[in-house]
Protein backbone atom coordinates (compact mmCIF):
# COMPACT_ATOMS: atom_id res chain seq x y z
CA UNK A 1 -0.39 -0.21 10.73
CA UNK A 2 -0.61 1.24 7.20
CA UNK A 3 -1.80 -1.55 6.10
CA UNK A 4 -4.73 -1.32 7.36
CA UNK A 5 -5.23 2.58 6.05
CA UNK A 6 -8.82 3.05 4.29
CA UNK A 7 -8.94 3.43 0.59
CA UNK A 8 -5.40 2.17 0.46
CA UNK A 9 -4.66 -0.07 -2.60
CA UNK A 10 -4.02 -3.89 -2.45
CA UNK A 11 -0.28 -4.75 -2.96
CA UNK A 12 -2.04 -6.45 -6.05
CA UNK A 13 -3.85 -3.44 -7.82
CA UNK A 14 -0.24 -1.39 -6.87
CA UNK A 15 1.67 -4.06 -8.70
CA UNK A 16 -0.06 -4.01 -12.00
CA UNK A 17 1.32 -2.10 -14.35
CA UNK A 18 0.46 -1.94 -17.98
CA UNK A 19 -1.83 -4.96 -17.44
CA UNK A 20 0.97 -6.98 -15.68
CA UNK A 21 1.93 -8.01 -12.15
CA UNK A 22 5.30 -6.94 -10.99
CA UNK A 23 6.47 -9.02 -7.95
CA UNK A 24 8.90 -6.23 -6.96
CA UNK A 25 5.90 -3.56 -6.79
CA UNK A 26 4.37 -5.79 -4.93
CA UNK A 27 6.59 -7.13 -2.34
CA UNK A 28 7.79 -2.92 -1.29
CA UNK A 29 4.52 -1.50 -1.76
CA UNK A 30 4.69 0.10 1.43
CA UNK A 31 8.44 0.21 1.63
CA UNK A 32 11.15 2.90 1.07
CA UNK A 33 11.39 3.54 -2.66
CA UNK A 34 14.64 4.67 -4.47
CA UNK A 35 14.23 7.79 -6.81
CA UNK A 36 16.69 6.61 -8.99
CA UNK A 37 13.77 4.38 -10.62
CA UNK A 38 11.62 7.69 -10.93
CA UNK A 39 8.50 8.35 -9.73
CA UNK A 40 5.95 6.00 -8.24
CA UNK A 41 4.05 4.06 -11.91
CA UNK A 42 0.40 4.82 -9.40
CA UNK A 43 -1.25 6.18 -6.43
CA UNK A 44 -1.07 4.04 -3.32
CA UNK A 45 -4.96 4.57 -3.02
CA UNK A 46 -7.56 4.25 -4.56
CA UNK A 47 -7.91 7.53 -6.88
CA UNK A 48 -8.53 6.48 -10.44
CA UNK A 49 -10.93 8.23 -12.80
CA UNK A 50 -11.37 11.18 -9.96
CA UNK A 51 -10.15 14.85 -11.62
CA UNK A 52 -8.95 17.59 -9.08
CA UNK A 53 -9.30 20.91 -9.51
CA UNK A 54 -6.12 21.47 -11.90
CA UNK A 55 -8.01 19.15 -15.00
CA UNK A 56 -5.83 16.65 -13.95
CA UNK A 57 -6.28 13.29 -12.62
CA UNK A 58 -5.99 13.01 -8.92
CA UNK A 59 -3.76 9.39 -9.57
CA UNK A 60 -1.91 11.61 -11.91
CA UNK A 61 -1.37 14.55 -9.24
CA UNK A 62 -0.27 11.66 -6.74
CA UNK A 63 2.39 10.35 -8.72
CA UNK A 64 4.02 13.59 -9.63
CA UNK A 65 3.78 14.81 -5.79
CA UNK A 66 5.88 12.17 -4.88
CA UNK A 67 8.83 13.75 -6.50
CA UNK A 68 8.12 16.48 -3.81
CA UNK A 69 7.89 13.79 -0.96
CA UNK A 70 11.32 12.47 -2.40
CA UNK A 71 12.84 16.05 -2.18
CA UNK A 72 11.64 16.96 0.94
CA UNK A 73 12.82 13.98 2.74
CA UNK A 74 16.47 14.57 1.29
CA UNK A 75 16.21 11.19 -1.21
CA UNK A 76 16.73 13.03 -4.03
CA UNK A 77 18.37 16.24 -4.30
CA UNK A 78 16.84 19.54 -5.40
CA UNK A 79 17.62 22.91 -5.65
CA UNK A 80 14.71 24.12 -3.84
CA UNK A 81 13.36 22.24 -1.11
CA UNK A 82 11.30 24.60 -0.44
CA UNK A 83 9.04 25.02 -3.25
CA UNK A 84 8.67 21.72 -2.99
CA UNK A 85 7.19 21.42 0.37
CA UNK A 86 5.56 24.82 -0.74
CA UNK A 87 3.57 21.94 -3.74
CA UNK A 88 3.14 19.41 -1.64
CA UNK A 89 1.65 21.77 1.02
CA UNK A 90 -0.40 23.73 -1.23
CA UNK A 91 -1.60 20.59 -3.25
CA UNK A 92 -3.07 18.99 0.24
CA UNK A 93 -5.18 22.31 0.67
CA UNK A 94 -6.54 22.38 -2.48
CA UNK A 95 -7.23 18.93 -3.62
CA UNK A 96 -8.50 17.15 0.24
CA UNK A 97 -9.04 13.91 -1.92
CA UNK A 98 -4.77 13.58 -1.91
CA UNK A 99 -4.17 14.28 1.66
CA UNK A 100 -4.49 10.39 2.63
CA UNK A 101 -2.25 9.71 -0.78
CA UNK A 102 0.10 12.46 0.63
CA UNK A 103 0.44 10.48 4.16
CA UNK A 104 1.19 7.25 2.39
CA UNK A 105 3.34 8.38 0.35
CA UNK A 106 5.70 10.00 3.59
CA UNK A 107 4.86 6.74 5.29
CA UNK A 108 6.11 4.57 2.75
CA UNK A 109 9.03 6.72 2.11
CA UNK A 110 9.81 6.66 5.93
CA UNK A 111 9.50 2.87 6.29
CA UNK A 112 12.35 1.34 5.95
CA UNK A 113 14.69 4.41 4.28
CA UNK A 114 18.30 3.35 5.02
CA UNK A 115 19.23 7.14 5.05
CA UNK A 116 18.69 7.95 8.80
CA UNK A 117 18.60 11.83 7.36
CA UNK A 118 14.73 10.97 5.52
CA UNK A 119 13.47 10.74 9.08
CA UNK A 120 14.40 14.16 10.27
């Protein structure tokens, strides 16, 4: 079970957000997430104050790869799939610290997605 992954995030630390708890991040944590709200507001582990190789944060670099995870799976439509999966790909070789953030983040998109498509 996921839940159980290593360095993954409590539903609690997930939730907060600016300081406060948000029930709803809290209760789909590890559930599908609609892209029409955006990207994910954090990592799903535990990554904060780490810096990749890019300058950037590594909880940072999480949250935007998730746009890739959404176009990839076909939850949000892109022109070019794959440059995306080219990203996603090429972010998992360079920066080994996101890989386990990478498999969440498919994971969570694939649990519970109510477009059978995502799963292919």
């Amino acid at each position: 079970s996921l839940e159980h992954f290593p360095r993954l995030k409590t539903p609690e630390e997930f939730a907060k957000r600016f300081g406060l708890t948000f029930s709803k991040y809290k209760h789909n944590f590890l559930h599908h997430y609609n892209p029409m709200f955006g990207k994910i507001h954090t990592s799903l582990t535990t990554l904060e104050n780490q810096v990749g190789p890019n300058g950037k944060t590594l909880h940072k670099t999480a949250t935007l790869q998730f746009k890739n995870v959404f176009g990839i799976m076909g939850d949000k439509v892109y022109e070019n799939i794959d440059s995306l999966a080219v990203d996603l790909l090429t972010t998992g070789l360079t920066t080994p610290e996101l890989v386990d953030e990478i498999y969440c983040q498919v994971m969570k998109q694939l649990t519970e997605n109510p477009k059978p498509d995502s799963e292919a």
